[in-house]
Protein backbone atom coordinates (compact mmCIF):
# COMPACT_ATOMS: atom_id res chain seq x y z
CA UNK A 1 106.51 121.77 69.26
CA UNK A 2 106.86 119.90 65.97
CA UNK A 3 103.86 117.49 66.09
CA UNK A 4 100.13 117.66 68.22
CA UNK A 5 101.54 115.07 70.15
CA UNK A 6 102.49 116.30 74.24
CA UNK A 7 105.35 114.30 75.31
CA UNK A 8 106.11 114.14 78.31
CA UNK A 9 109.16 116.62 77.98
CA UNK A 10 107.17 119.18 76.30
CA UNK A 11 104.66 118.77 79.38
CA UNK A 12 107.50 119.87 81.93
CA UNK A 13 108.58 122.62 79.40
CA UNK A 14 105.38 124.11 78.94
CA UNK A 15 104.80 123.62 82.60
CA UNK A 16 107.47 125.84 84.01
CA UNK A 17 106.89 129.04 80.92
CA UNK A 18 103.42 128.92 82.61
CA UNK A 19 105.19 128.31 85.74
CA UNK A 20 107.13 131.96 84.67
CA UNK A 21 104.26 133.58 84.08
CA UNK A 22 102.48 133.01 87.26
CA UNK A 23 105.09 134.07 88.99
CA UNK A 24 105.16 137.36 87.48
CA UNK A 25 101.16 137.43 87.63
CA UNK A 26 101.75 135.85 91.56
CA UNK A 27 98.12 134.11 90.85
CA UNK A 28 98.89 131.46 93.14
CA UNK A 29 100.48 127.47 90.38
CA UNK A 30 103.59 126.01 92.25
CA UNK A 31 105.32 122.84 90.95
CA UNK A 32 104.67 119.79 93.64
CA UNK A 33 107.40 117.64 93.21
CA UNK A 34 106.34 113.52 94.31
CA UNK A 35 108.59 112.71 97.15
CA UNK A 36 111.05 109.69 96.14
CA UNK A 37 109.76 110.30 92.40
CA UNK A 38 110.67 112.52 89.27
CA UNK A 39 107.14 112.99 88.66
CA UNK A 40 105.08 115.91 90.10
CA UNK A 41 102.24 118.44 89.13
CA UNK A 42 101.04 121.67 89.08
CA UNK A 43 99.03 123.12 91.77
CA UNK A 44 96.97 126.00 92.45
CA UNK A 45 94.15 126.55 95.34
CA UNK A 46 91.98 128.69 95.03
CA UNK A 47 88.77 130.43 97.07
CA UNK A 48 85.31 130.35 95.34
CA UNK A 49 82.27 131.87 96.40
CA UNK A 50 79.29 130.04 95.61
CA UNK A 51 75.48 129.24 97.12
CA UNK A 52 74.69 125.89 98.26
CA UNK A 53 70.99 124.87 98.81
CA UNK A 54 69.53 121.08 98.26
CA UNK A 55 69.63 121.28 94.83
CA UNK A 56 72.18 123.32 93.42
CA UNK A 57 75.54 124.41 93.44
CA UNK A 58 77.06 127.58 91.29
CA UNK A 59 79.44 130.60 90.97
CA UNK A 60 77.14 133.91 92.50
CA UNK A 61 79.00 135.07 89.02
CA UNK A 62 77.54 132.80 86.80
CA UNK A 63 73.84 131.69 88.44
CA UNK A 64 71.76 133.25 85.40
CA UNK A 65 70.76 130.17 83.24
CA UNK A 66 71.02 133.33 80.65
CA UNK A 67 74.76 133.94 81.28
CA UNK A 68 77.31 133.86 78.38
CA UNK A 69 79.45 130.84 78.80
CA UNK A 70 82.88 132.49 79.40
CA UNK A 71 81.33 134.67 83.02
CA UNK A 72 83.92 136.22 85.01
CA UNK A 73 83.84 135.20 88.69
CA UNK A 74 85.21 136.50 91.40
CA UNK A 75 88.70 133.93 92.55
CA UNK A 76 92.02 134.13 94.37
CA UNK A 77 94.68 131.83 95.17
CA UNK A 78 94.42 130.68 98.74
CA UNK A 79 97.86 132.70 99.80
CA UNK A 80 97.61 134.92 103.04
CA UNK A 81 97.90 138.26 102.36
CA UNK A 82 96.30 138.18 98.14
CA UNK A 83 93.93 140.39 97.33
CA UNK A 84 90.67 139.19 95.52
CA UNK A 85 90.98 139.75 92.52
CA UNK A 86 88.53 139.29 89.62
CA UNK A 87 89.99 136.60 86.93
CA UNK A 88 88.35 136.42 83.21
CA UNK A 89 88.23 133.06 81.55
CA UNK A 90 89.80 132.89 78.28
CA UNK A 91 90.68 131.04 75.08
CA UNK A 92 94.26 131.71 74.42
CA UNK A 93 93.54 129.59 71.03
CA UNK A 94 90.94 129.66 68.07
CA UNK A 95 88.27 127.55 69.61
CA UNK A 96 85.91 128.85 67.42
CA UNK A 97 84.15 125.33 67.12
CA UNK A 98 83.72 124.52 70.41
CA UNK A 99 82.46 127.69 71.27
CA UNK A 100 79.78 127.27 68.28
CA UNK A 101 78.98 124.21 69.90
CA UNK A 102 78.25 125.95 72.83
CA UNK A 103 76.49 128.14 71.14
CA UNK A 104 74.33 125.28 69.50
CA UNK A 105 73.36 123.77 72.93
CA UNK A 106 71.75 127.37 74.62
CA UNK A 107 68.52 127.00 73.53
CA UNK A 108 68.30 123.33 74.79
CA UNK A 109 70.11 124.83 78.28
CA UNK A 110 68.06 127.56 78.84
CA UNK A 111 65.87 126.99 81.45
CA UNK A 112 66.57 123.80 81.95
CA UNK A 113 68.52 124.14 85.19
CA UNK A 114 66.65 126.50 88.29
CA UNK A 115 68.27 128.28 90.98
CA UNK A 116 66.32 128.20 94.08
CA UNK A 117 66.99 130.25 97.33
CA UNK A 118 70.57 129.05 99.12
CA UNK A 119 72.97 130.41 101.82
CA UNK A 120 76.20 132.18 100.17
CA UNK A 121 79.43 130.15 101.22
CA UNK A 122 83.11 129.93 99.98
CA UNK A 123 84.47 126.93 99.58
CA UNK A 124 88.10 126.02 98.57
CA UNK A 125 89.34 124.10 95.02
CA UNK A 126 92.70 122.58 94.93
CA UNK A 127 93.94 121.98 91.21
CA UNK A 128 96.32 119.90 90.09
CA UNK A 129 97.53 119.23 86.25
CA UNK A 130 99.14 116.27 85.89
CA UNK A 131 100.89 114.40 82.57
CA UNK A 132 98.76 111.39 80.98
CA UNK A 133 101.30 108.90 79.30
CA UNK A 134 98.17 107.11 77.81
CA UNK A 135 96.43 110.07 76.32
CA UNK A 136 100.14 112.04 75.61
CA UNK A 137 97.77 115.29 77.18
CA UNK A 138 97.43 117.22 80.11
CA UNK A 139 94.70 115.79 82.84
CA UNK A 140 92.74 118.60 85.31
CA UNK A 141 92.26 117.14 88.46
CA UNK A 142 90.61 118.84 91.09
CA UNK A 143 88.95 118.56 94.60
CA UNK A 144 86.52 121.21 96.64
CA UNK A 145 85.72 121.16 100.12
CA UNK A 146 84.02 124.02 103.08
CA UNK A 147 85.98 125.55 104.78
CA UNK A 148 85.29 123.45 107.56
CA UNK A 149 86.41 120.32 105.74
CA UNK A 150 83.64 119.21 103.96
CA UNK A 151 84.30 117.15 100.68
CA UNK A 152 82.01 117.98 97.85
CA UNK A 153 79.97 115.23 96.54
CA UNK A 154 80.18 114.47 92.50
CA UNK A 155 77.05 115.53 92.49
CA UNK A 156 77.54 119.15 94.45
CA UNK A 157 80.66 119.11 91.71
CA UNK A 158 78.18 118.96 88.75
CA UNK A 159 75.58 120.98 89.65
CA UNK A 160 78.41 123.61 90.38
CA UNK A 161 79.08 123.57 86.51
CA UNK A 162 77.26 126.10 84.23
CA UNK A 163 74.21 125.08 82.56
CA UNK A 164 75.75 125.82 79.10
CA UNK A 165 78.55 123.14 79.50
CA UNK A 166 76.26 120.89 81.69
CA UNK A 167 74.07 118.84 79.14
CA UNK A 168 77.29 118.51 76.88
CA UNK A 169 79.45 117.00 79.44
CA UNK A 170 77.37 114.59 81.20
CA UNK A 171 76.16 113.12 77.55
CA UNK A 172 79.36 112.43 77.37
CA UNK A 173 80.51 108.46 76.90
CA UNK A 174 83.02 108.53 79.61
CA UNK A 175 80.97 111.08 81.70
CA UNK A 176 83.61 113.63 81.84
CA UNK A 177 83.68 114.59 85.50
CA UNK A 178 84.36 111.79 87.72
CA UNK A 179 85.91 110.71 90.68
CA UNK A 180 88.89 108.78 90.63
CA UNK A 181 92.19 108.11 92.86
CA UNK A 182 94.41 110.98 92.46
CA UNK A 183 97.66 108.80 90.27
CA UNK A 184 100.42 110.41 92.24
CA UNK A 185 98.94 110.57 95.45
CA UNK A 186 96.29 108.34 95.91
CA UNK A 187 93.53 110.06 97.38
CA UNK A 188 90.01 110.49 95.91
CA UNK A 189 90.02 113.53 93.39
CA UNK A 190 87.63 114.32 90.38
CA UNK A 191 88.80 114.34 87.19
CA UNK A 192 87.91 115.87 83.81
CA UNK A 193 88.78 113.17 81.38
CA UNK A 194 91.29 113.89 78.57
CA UNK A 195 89.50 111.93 75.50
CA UNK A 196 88.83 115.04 73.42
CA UNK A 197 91.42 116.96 74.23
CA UNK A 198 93.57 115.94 71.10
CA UNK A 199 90.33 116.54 69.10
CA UNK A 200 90.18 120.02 70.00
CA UNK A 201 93.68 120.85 70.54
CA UNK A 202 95.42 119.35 67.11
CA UNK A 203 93.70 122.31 65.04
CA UNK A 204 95.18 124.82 67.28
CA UNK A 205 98.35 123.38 67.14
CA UNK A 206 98.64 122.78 63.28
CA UNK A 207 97.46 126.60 62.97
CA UNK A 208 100.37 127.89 65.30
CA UNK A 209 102.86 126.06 62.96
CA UNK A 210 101.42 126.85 59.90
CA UNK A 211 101.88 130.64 61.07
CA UNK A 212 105.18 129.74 62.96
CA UNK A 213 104.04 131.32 66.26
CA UNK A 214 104.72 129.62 69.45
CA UNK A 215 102.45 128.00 71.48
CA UNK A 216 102.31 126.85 75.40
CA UNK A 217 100.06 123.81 75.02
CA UNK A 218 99.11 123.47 78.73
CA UNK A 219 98.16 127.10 79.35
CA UNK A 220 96.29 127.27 75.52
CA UNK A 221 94.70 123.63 76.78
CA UNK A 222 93.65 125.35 80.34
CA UNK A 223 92.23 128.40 78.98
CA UNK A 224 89.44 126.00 77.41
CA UNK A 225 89.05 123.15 80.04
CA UNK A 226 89.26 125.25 83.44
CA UNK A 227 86.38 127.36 82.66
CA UNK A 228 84.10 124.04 83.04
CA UNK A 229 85.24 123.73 86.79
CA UNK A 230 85.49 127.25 87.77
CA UNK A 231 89.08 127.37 87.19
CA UNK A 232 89.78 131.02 84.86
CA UNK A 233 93.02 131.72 83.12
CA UNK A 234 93.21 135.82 83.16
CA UNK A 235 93.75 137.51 80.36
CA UNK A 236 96.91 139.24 81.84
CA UNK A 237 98.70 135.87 80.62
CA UNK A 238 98.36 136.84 76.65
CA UNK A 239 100.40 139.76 77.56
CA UNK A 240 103.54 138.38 78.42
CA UNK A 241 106.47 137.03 77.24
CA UNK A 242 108.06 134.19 79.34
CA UNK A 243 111.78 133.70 78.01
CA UNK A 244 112.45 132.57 75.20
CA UNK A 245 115.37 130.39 76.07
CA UNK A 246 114.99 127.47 78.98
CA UNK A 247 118.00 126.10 80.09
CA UNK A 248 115.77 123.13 81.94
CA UNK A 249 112.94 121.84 80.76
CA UNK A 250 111.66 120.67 84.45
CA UNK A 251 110.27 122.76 86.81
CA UNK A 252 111.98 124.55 89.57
């Protein structure tokens, strides 16, 4: 990649090496091709236990105010016949300064969020990655339901993120979970909004070609933003080596 810029071909390259990888790792992201359209997304559903109660929502994992922000938690994609197996959130890139961030923010979060008494339940998330033309980035969107068909609520959604990303990411501006209408298939999703994503990727990017390394800028961008939704990249994916060569830069 010669510039932090994502176009859109990049996108669709870096899609299908992570697309590679998965396959490999079998941890459940298929390319979902629009009918009557070019454009598509990556997808990945995944089981989640967690314990609901009036007031809040969280990974069993993670539901220590005290946790460290990168907790594992125990996932699998939704495919009959996977094992569970436990997934470890990590940066693939030197995100040093949002991690100090994070660090900067635990005394304000601690405490500041209490888990009462709730029944355990797992629920299913559906995640999608999709292309932003307007932001030239990557765009999570997501959805969680019971498994009886209940929709989350935004506000089941938030409460479901850790306290030490929580007071950071609903001071944000554009509060950066919302609900919108899913841009490819028009049905109500949530979305964690791409405005800092260049902010916090163009460092990373500028140190991979400064060391001439390669660098998959959708799994290096996922590694940092799933985390906030319960969505982990495992670590298994910094020890391979997709091919070097790609003789289509779309996904099968």
């Amino acid at each position: 990649m010669s510039s932090c810029v994502l176009d859109e071909q990049n996108f669709h390259h870096c899609c299908h090496l992570l697309l590679q990888q998965s396959e490999q790792l079998k941890d459940g992201w298929s390319w979902e091709a629009v009918q009557d359209s070019e454009e598509g997304y990556l997808r990945k559903t995944t089981l989640r236990s967690v314990v609901i109660n009036s007031s809040t929502v969280w990974d069993l994992e993670g539901s220590s105010p005290e946790a460290e922000p990168y907790t594992s938690c125990h996932s699998r994609p939704d495919q009959q016949g996977q094992e569970t197996e436990q997934s470890v959130s990590v940066a693939l890139v030197d995100t040093d300064t949002i991690e100090d961030d994070i660090d900067d923010d635990d005394d304000e979060d601690d405490g500041a969020c209490t888990v009462s008494k709730g029944s355990s339940q797992v629920l299913q998330y559906e995640y999608h990655i999709l292309y932003s033309c307007s932001y030239s980035t990557p765009v999570l969107y997501f959805r969680a339901s019971t498994l009886q068909g209940r929709s989350l609520s935004l506000e089941e959604v938030w409460s479901s993120v850790h306290p030490n990303f929580r007071l950071r990411l609903q001071n944000s501006p554009l509060n950066t979970i919302s609900l919108q209408e899913h841009p490819l298939l028009g049905q109500p999703f949530f979305m964690l909004h791409p405005c800092r994503t260049e902010e916090f990727m163009r460092p990373v990017l500028l140190a991979a070609q400064e060391q001439h390394r390669p660098v998959n800028y959708v799994l290096s961008w996922l590694s940092v933003v799933g985390p906030l939704v319960g969505l982990d990249v495992t670590l298994k994916y910094s020890q391979l080596h997709p091919a070097a060569s790609i003789s289509s830069t779309e996904p099968d």
